[in-house]
N, C-alpha and C. Protein backbone atom coordinates (compact mmCIF):
# COMPACT_ATOMS: atom_id res chain seq x y z
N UNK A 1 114.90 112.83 88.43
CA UNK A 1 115.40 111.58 87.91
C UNK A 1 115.03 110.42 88.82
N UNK A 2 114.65 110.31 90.19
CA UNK A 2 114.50 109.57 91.33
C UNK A 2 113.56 108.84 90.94
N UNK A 3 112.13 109.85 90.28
CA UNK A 3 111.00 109.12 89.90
C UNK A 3 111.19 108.45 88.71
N UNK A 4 111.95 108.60 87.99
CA UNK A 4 111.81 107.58 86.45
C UNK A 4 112.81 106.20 86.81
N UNK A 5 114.09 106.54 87.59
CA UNK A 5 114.87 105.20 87.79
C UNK A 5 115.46 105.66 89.44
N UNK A 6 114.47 105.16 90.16
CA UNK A 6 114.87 105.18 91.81
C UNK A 6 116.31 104.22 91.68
N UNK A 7 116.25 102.81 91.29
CA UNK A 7 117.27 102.47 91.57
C UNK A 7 118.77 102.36 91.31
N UNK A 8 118.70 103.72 90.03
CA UNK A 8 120.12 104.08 90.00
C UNK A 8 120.58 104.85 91.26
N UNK A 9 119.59 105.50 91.78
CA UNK A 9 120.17 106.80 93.09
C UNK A 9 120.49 105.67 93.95
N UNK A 10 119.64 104.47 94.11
CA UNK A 10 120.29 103.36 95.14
C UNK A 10 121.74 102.65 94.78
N UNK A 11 122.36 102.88 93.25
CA UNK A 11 122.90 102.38 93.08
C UNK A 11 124.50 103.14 93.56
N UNK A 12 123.76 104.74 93.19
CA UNK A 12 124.74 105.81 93.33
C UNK A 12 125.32 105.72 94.20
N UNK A 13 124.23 105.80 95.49
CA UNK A 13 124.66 105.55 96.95
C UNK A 13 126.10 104.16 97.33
N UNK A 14 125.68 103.25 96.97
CA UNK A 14 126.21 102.35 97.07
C UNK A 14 127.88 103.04 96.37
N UNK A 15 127.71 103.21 95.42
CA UNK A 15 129.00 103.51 94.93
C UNK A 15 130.24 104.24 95.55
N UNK A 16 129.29 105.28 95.61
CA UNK A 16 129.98 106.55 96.45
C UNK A 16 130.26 106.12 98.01
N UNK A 17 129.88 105.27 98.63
CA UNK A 17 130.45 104.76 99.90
C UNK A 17 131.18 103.57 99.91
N UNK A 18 131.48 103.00 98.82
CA UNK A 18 132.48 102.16 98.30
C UNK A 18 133.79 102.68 97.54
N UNK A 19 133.59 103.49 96.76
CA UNK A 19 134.28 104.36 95.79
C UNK A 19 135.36 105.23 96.16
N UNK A 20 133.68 106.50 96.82
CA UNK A 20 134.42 107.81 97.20
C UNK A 20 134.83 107.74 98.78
N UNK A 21 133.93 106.59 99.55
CA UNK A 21 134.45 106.62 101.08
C UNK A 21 133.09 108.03 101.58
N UNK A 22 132.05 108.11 101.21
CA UNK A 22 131.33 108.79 101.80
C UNK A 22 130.76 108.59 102.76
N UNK A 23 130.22 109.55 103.40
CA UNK A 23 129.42 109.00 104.71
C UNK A 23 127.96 108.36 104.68
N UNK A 24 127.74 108.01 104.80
CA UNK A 24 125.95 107.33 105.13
C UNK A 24 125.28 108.09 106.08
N UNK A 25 124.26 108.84 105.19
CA UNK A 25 123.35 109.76 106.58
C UNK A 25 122.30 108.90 106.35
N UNK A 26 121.17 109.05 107.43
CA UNK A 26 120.13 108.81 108.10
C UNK A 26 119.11 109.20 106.50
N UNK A 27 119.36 110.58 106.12
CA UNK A 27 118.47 110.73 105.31
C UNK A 27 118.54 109.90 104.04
N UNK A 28 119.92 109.24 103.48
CA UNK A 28 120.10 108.41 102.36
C UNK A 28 119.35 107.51 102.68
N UNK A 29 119.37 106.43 103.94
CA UNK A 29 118.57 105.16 104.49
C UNK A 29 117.35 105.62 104.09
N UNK A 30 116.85 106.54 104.47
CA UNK A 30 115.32 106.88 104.64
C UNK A 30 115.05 106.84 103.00
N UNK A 31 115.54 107.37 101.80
CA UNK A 31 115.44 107.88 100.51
C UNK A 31 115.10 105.65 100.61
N UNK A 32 116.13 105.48 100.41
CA UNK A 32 116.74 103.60 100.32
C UNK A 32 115.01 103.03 100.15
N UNK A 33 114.53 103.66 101.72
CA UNK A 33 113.31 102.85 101.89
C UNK A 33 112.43 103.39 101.03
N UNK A 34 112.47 104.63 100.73
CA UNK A 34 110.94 105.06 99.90
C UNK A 34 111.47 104.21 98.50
N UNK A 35 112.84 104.13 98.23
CA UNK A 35 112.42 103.71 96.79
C UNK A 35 112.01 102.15 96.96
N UNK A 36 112.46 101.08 97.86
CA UNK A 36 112.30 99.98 98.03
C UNK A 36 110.43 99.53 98.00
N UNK A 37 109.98 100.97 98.64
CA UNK A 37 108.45 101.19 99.37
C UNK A 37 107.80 101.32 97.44
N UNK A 38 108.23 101.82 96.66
CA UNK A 38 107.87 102.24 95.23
C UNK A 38 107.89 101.41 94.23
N UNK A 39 109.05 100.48 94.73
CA UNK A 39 108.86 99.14 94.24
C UNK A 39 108.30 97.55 93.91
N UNK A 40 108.13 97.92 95.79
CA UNK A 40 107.39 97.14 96.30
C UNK A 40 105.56 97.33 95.98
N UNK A 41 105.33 98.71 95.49
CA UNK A 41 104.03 99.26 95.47
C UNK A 41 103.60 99.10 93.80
N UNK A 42 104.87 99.23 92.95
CA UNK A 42 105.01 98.75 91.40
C UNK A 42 104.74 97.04 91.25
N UNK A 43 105.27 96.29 91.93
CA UNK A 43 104.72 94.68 91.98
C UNK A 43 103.51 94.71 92.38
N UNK A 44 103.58 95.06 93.55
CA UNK A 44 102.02 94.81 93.51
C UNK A 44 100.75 94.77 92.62
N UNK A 45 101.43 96.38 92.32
CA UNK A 45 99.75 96.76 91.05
C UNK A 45 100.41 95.61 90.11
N UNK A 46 101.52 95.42 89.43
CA UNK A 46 101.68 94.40 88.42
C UNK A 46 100.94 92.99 88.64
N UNK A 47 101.29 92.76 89.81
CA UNK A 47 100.75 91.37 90.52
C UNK A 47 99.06 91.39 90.10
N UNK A 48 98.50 92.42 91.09
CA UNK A 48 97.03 92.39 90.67
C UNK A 48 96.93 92.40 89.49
N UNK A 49 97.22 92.93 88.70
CA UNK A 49 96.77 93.61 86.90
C UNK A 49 96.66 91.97 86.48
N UNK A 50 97.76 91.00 86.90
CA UNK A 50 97.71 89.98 86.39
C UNK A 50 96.85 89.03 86.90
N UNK A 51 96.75 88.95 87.64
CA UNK A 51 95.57 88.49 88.80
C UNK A 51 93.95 88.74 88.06
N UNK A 52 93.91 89.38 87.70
CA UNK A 52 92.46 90.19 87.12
C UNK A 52 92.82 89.74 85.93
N UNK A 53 93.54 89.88 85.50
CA UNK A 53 93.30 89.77 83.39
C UNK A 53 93.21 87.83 83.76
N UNK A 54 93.90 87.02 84.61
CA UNK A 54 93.47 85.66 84.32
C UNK A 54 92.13 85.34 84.43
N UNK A 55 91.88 86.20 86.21
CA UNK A 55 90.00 85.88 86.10
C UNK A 55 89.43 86.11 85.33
N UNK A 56 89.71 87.34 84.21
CA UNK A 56 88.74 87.36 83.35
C UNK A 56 88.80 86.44 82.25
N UNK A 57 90.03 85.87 81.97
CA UNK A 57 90.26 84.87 80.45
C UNK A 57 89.37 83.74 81.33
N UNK A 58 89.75 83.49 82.73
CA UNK A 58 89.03 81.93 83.08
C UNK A 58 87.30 82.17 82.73
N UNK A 59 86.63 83.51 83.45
CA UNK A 59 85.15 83.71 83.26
C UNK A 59 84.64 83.90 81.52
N UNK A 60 85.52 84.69 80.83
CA UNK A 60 85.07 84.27 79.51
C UNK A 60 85.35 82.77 79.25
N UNK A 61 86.11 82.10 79.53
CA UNK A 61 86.07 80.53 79.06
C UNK A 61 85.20 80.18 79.20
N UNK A 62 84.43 80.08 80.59
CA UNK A 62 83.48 79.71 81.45
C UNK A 62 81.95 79.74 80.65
N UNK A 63 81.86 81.40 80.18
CA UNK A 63 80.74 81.93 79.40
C UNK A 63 81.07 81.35 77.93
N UNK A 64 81.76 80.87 77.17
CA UNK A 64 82.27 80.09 75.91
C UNK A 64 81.37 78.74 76.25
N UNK A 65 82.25 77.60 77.21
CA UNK A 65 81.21 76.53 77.74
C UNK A 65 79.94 76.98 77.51
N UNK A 66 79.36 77.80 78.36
CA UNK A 66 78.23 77.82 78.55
C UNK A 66 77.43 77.69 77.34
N UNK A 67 78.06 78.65 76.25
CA UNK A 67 77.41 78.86 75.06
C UNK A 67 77.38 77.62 74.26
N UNK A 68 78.52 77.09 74.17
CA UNK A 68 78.51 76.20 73.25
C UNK A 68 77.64 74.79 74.11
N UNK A 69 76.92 74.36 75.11
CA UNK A 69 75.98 73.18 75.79
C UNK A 69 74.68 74.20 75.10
N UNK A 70 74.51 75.44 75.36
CA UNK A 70 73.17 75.60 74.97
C UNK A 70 72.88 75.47 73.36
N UNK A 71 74.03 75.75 72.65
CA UNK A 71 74.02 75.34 71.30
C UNK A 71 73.94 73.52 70.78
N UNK A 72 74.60 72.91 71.76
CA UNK A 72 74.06 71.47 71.49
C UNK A 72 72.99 71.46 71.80
């Protein structure tokens, strides 16, 4: 379940040491960061993907211009 929604287990955590009064180990922190690290690695590719699909709408514009001066 970690891999489809990391940040309910972050949420879990939170709960259960508010809630139930649990302890906080070393290994929960560590889990904390990989999902933060998965997230952070999910923007990214989003970021680029978008990054790339504009260059390409700007370079087809670009090649549109072009076409339409050699047609005048």
């Amino acid at each position: 379940m970690t891999a489809f929604k990391p940040l309910s287990s972050l949420i879990t955590v939170i709960m259960g040491l508010l809630i139930l009064g649990d302890a906080l180990y070393k290994g929960v922190i560590g889990a904390t960061l990989i999902i933060l690290g998965l997230y952070a690695t999910l923007w990214g590719e989003v970021k680029e993907k978008a990054e790339k699909q504009s260059e390409q709408t700007m370079s087809e514009q670009g090649i549109e211009i072009k076409q339409e001066k050699q047609l005048r």
